[in-house]
N, C-alpha and C. Protein backbone atom coordinates (compact mmCIF):
# COMPACT_ATOMS: atom_id res chain seq x y z
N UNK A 1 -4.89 47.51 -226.16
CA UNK A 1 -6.10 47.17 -225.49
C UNK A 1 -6.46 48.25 -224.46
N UNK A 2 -5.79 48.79 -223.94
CA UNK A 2 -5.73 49.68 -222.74
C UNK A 2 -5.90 51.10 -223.27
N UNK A 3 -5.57 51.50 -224.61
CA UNK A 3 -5.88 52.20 -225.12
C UNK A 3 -7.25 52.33 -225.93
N UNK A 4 -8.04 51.04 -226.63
CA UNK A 4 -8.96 50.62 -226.47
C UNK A 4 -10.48 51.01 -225.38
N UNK A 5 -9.56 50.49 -224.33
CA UNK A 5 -10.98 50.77 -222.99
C UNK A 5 -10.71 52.45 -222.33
N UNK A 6 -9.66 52.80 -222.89
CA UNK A 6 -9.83 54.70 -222.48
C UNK A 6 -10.75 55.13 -223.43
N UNK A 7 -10.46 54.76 -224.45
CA UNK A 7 -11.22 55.31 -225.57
C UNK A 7 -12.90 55.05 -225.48
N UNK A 8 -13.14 54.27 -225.15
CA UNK A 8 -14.67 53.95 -224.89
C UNK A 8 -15.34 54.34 -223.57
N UNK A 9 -14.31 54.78 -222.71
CA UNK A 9 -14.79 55.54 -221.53
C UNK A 9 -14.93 57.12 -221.64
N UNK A 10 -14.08 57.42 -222.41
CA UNK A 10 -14.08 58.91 -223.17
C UNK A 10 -15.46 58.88 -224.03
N UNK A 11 -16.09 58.27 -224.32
CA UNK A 11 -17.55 58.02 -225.92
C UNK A 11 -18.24 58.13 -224.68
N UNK A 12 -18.48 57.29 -223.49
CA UNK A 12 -19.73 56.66 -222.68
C UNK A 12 -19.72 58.31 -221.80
N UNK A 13 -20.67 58.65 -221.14
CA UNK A 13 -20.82 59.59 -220.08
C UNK A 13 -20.64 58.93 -218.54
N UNK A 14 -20.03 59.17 -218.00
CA UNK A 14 -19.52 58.77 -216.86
C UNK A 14 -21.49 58.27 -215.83
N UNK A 15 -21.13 57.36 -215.69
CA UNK A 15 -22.55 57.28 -214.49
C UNK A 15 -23.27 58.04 -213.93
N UNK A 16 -22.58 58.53 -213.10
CA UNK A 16 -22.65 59.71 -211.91
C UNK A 16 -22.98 61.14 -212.99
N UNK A 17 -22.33 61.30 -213.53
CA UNK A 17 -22.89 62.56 -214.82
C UNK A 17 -24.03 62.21 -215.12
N UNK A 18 -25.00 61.43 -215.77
CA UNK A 18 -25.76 60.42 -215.99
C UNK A 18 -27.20 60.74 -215.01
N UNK A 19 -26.60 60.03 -213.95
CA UNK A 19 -27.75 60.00 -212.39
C UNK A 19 -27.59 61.48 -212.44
N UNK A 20 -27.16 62.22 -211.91
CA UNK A 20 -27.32 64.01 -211.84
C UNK A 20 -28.04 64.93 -212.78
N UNK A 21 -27.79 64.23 -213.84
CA UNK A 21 -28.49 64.97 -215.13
C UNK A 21 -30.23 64.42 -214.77
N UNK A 22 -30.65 63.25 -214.47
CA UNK A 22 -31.79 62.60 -214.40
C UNK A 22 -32.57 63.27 -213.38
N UNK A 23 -31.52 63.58 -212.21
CA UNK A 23 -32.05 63.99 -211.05
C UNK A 23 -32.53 65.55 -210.66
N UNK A 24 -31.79 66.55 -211.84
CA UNK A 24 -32.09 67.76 -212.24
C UNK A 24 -33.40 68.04 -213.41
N UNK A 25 -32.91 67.02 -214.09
CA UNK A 25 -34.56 67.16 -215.40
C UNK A 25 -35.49 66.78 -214.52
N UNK A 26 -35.61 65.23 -213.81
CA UNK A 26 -36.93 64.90 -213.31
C UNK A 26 -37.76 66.18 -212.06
N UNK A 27 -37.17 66.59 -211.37
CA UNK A 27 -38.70 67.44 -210.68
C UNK A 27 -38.98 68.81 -211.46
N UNK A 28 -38.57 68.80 -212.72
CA UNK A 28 -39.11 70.27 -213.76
C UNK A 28 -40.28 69.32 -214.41
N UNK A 29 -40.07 68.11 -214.45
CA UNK A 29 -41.29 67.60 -214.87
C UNK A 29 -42.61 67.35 -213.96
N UNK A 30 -42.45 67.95 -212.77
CA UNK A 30 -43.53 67.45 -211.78
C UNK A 30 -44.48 69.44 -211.96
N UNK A 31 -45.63 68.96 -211.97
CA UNK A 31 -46.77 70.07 -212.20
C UNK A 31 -47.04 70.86 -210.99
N UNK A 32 -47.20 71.56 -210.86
CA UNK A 32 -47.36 72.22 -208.71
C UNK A 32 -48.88 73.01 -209.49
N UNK A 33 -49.71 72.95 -208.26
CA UNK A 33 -50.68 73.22 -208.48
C UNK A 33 -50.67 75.39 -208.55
N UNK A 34 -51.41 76.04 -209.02
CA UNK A 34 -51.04 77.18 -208.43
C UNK A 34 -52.21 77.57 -207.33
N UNK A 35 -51.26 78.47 -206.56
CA UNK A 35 -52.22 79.14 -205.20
C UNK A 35 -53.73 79.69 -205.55
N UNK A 36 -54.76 79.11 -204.98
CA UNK A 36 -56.06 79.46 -205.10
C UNK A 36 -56.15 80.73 -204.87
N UNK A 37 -56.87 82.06 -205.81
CA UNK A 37 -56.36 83.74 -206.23
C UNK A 37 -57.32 84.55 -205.76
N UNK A 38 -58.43 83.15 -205.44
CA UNK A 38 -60.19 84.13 -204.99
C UNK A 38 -60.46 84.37 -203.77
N UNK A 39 -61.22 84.67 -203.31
CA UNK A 39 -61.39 84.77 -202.20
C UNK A 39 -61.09 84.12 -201.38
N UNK A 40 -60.48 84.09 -200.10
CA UNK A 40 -60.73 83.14 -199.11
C UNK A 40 -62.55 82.41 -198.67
N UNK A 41 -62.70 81.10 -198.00
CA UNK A 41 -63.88 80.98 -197.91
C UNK A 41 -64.30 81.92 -196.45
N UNK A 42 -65.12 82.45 -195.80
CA UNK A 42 -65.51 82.70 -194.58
C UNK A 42 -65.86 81.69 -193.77
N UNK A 43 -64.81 82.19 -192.24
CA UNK A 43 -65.00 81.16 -191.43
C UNK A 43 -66.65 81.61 -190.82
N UNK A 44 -66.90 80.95 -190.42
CA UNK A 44 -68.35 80.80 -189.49
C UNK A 44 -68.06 80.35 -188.43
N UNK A 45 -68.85 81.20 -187.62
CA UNK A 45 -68.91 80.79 -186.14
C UNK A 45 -69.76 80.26 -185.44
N UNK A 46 -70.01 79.95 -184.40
CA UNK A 46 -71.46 79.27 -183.97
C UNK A 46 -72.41 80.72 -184.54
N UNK A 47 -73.82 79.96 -184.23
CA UNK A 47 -74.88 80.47 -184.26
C UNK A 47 -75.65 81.11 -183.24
N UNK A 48 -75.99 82.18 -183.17
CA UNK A 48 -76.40 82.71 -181.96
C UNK A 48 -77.67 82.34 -181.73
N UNK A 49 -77.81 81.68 -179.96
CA UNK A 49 -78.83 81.49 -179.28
C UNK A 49 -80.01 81.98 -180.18
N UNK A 50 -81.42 81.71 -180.35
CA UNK A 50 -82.58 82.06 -181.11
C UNK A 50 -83.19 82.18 -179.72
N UNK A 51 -83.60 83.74 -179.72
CA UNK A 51 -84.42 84.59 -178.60
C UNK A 51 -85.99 84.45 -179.47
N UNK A 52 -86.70 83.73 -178.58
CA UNK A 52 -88.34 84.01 -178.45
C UNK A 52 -88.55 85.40 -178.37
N UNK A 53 -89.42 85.72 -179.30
CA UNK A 53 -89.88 87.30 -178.58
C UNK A 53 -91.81 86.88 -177.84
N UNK A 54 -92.34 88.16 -177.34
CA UNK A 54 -93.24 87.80 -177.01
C UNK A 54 -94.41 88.12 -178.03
N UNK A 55 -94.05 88.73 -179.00
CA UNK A 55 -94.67 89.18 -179.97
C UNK A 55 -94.85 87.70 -180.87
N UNK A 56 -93.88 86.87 -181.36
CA UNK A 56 -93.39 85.71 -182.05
C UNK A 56 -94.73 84.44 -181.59
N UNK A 57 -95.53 84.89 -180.30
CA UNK A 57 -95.96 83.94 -180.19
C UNK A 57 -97.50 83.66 -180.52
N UNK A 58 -97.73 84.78 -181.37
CA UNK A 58 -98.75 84.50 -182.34
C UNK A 58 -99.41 83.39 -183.17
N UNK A 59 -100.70 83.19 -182.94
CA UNK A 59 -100.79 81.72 -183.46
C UNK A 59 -100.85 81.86 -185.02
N UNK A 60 -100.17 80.70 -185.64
CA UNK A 60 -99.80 80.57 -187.00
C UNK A 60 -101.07 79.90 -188.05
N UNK A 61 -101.28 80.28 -188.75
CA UNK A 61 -101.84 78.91 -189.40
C UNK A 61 -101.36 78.55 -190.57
N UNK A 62 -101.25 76.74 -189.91
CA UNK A 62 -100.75 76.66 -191.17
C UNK A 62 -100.94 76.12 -192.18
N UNK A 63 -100.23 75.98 -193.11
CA UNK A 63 -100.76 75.77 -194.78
C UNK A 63 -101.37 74.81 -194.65
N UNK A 64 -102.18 74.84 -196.19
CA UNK A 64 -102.59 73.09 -196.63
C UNK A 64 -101.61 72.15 -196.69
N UNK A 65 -102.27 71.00 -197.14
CA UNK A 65 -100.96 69.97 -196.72
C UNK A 65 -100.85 69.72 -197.90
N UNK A 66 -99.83 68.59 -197.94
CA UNK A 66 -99.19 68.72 -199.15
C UNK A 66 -100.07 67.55 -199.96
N UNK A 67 -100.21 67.35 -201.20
CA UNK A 67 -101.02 66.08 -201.48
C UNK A 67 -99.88 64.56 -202.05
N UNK A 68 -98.77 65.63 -203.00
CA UNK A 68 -98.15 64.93 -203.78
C UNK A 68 -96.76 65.34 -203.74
N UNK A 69 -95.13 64.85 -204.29
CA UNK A 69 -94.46 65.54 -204.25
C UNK A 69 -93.51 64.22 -203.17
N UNK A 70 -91.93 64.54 -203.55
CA UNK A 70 -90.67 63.41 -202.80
C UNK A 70 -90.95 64.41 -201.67
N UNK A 71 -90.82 65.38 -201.04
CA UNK A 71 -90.57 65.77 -200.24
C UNK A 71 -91.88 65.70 -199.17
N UNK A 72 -92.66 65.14 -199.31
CA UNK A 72 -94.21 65.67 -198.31
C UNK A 72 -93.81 64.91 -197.02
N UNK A 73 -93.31 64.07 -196.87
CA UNK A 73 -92.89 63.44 -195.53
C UNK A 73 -92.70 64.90 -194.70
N UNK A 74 -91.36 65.21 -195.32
CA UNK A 74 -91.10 66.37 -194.68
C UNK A 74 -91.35 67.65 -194.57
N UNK A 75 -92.06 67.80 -195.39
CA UNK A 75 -93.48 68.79 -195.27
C UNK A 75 -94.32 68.66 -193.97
N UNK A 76 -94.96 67.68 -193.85
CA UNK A 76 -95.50 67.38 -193.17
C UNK A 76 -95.46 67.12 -191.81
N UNK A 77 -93.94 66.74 -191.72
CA UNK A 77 -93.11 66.81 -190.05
C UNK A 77 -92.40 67.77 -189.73
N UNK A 78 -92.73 68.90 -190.81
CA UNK A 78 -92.24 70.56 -190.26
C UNK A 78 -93.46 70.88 -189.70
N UNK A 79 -94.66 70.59 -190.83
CA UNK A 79 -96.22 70.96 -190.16
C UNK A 79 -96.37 71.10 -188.95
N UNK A 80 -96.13 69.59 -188.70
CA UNK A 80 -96.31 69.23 -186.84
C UNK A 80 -95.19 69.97 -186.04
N UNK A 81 -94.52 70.09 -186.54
CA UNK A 81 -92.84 70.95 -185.59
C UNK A 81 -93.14 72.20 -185.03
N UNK A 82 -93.65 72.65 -186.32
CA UNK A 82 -94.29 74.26 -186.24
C UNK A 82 -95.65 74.86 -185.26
N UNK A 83 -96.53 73.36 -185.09
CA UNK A 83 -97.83 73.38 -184.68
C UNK A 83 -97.54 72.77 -183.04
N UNK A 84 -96.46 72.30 -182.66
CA UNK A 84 -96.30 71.74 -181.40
C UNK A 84 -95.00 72.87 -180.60
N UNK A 85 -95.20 73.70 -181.44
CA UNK A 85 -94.06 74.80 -181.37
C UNK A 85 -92.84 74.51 -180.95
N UNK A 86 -92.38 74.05 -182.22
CA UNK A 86 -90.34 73.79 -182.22
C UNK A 86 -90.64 74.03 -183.67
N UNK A 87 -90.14 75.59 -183.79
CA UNK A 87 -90.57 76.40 -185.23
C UNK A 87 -88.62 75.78 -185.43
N UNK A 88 -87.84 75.89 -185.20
CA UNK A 88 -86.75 75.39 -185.00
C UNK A 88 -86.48 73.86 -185.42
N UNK A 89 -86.85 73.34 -185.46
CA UNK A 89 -87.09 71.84 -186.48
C UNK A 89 -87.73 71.76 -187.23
N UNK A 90 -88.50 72.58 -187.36
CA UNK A 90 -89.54 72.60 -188.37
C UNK A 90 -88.53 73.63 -189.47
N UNK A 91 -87.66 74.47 -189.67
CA UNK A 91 -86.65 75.35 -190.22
C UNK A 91 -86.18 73.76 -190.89
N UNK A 92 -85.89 72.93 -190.15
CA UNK A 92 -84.78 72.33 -190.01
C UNK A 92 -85.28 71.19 -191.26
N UNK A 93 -86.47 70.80 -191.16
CA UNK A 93 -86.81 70.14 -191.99
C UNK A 93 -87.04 70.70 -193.43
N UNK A 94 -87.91 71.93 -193.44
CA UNK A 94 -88.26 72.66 -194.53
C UNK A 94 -86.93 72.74 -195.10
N UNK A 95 -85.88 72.90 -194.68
CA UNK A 95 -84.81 73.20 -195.29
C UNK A 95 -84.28 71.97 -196.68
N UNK A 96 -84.53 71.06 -195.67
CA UNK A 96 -84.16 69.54 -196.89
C UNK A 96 -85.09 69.53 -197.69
N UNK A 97 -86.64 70.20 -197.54
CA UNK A 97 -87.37 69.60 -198.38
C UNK A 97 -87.10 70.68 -199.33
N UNK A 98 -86.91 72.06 -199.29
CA UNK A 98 -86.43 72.52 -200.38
C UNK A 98 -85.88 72.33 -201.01
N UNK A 99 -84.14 71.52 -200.75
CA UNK A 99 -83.43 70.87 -201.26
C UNK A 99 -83.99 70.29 -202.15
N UNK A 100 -84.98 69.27 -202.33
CA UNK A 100 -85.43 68.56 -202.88
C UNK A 100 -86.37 69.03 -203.99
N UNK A 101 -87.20 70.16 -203.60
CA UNK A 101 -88.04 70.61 -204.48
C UNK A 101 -87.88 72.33 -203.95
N UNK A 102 -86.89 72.86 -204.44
CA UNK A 102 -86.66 74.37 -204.05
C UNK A 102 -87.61 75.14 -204.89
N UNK A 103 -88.70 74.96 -205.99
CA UNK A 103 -89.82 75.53 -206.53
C UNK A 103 -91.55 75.31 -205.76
N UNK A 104 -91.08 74.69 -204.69
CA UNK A 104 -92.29 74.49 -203.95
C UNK A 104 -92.93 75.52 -202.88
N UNK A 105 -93.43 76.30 -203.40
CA UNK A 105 -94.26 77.60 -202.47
C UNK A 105 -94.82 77.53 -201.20
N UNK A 106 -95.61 76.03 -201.13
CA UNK A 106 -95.84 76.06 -200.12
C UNK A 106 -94.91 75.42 -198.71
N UNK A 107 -93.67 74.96 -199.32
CA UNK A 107 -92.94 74.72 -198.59
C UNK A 107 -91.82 76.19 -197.82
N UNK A 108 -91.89 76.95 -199.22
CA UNK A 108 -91.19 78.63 -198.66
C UNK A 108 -91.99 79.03 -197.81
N UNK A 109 -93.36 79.07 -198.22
CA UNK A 109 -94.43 79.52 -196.60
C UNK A 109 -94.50 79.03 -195.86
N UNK A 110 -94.49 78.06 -195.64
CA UNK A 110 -94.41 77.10 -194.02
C UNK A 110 -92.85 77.59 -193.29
N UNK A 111 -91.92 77.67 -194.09
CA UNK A 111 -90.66 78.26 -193.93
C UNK A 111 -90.10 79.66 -192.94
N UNK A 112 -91.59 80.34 -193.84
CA UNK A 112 -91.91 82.01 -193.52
C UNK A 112 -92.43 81.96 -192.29
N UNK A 113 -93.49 80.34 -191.88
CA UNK A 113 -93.81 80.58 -190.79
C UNK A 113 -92.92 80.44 -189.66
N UNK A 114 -92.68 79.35 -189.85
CA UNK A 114 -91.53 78.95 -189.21
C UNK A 114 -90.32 80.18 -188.39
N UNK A 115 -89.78 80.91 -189.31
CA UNK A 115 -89.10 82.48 -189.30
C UNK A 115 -89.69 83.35 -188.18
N UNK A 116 -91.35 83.43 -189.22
CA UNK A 116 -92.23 84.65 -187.99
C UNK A 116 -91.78 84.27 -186.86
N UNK A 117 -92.38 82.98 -186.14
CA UNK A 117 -92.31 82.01 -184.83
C UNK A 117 -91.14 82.36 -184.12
N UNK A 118 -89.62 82.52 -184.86
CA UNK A 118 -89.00 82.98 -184.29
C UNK A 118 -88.61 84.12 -183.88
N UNK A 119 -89.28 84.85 -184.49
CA UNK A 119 -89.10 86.49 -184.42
C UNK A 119 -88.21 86.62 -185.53
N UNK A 120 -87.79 86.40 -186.58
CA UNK A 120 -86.92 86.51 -187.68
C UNK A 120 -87.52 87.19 -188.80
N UNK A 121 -88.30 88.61 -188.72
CA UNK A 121 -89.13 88.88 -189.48
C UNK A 121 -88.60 89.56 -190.73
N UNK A 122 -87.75 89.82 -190.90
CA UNK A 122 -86.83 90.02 -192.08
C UNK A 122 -86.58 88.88 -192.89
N UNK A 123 -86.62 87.58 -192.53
CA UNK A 123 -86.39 86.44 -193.01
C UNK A 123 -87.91 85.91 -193.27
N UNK A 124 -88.87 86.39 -192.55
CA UNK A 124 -90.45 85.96 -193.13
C UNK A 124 -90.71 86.77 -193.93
N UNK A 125 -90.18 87.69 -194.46
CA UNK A 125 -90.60 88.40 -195.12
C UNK A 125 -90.30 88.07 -196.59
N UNK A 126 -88.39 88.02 -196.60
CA UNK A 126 -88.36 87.55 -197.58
C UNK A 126 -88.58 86.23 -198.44
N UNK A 127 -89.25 84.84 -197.58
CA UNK A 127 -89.51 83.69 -197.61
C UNK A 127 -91.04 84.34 -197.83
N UNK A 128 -91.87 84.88 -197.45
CA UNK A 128 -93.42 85.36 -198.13
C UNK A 128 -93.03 85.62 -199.51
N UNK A 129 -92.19 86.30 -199.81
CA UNK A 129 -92.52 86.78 -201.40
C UNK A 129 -91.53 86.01 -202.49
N UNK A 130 -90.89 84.42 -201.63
CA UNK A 130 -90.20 83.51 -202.52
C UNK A 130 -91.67 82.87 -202.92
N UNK A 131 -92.52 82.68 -201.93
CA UNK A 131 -93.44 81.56 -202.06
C UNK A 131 -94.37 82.28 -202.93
N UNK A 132 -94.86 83.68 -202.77
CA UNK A 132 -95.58 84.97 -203.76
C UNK A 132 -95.05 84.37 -204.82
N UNK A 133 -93.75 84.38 -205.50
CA UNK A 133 -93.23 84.49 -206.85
C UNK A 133 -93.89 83.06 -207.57
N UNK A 134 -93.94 81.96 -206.98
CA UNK A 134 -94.51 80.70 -206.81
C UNK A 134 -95.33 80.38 -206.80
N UNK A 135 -96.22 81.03 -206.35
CA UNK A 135 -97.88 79.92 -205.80
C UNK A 135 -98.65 80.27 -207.15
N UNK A 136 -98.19 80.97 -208.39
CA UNK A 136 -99.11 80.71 -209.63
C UNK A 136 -100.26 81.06 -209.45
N UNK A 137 -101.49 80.35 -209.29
CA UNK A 137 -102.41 80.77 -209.19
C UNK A 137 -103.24 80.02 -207.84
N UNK A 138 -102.72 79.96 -207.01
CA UNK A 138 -103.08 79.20 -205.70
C UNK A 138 -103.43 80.64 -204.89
N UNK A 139 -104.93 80.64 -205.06
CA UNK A 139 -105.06 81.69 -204.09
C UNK A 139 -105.01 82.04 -203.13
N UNK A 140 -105.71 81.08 -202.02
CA UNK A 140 -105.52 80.55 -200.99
C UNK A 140 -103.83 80.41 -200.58
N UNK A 141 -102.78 80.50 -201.31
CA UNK A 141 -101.84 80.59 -200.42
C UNK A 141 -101.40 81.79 -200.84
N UNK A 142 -101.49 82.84 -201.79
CA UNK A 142 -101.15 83.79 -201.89
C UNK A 142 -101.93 84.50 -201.24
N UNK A 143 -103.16 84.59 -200.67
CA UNK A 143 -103.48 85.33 -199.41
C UNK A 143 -102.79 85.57 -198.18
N UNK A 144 -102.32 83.70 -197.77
CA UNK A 144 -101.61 83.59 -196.97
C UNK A 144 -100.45 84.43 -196.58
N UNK A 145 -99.86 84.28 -197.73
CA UNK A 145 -98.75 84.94 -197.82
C UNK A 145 -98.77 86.36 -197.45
N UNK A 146 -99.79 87.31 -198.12
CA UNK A 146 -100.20 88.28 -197.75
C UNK A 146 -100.18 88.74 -196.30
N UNK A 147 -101.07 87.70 -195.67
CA UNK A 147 -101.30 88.44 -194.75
C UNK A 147 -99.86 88.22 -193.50
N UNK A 148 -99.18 87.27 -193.72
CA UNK A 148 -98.20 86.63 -193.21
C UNK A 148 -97.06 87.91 -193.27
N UNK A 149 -96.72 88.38 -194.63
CA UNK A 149 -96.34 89.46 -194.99
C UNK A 149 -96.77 90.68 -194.38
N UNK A 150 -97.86 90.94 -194.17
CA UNK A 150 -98.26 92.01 -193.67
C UNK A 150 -97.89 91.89 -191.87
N UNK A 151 -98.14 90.93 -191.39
CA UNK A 151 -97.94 91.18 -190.22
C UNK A 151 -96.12 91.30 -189.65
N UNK A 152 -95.34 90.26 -190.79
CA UNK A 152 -94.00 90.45 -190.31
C UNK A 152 -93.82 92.00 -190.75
N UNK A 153 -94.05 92.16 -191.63
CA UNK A 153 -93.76 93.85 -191.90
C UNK A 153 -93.87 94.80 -190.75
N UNK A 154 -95.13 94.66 -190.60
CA UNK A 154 -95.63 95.54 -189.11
C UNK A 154 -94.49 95.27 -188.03
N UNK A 155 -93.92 94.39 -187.84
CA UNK A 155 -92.60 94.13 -186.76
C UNK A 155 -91.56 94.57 -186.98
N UNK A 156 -91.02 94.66 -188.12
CA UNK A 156 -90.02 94.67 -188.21
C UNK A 156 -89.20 96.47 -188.25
């Protein structure tokens, strides 16, 4: 009998052999992600103060209004932002409404105005000829644009 239960302990793998073997296979089965290879993202820092110039304080005019369209709310409360001069909320709004309808021209020009206002004429400039690429056959705002264009040019 005793010879019996050696013999079947000799066939079985000891426990502990057993648990160790389990404990070496199992984390080759766990996936690790690999190290992200691209670029880092850029940190950003605050935003620097927005200097009025005295040039910037040119009166604007601005676009037609909007008739139709999800975004005209906010069209329309950049309008007033821009016209009560806080060209600076008025950025702020135009911004969502692009979001919403980023093919809308006359929202890039109100945008442009917005820019001029601040003295950002590198940035009205290139917001004139997003809304240029756009306005189709809207003459009346491709004038605009024009001349909007022409004057940030002259500044810059």
């Amino acid at each position: 009998m005793i010879n019996e239960l050696l013999s079947r302990k000799q066939r079985q793998p000891p426990f502990l052999l057993l648990l160790l073997l389990v404990l070496l296979v199992l984390p080759s089965c766990a996936v690790q992600q690999p190290a992200h290879r691209g670029k880092p993202a850029p940190i950003e820092g605050p935003k620097a103060p927005v200097v009025e110039s005295p040039e910037a304080s040119v009166p604007i005019q601005p676009s037609p209004s909007v008739q139709s369209g999800p975004a005209r709310s906010l069209y329309a409360k950049a309008n007033e932002a821009l016209a009560s001069g806080n060209p600076g909320q008025a950025e702020m709004l135009l911004e969502r409404a692009l979001r919403i309808e980023p093919r809308n021209a006359l929202y890039w020009h109100l945008l442009a105005q917005s820019k001029y206002a601040q003295g950002d004429f590198g940035q009205t400039v290139q917001f004139c000829r997003k809304s240029e690429s756009l306005a189709g056959n809207n003459n009346k705002l491709r004038q605009d644009n024009r001349n909007l264009l022409q004057q940030a040019s002259s500044k810059r």
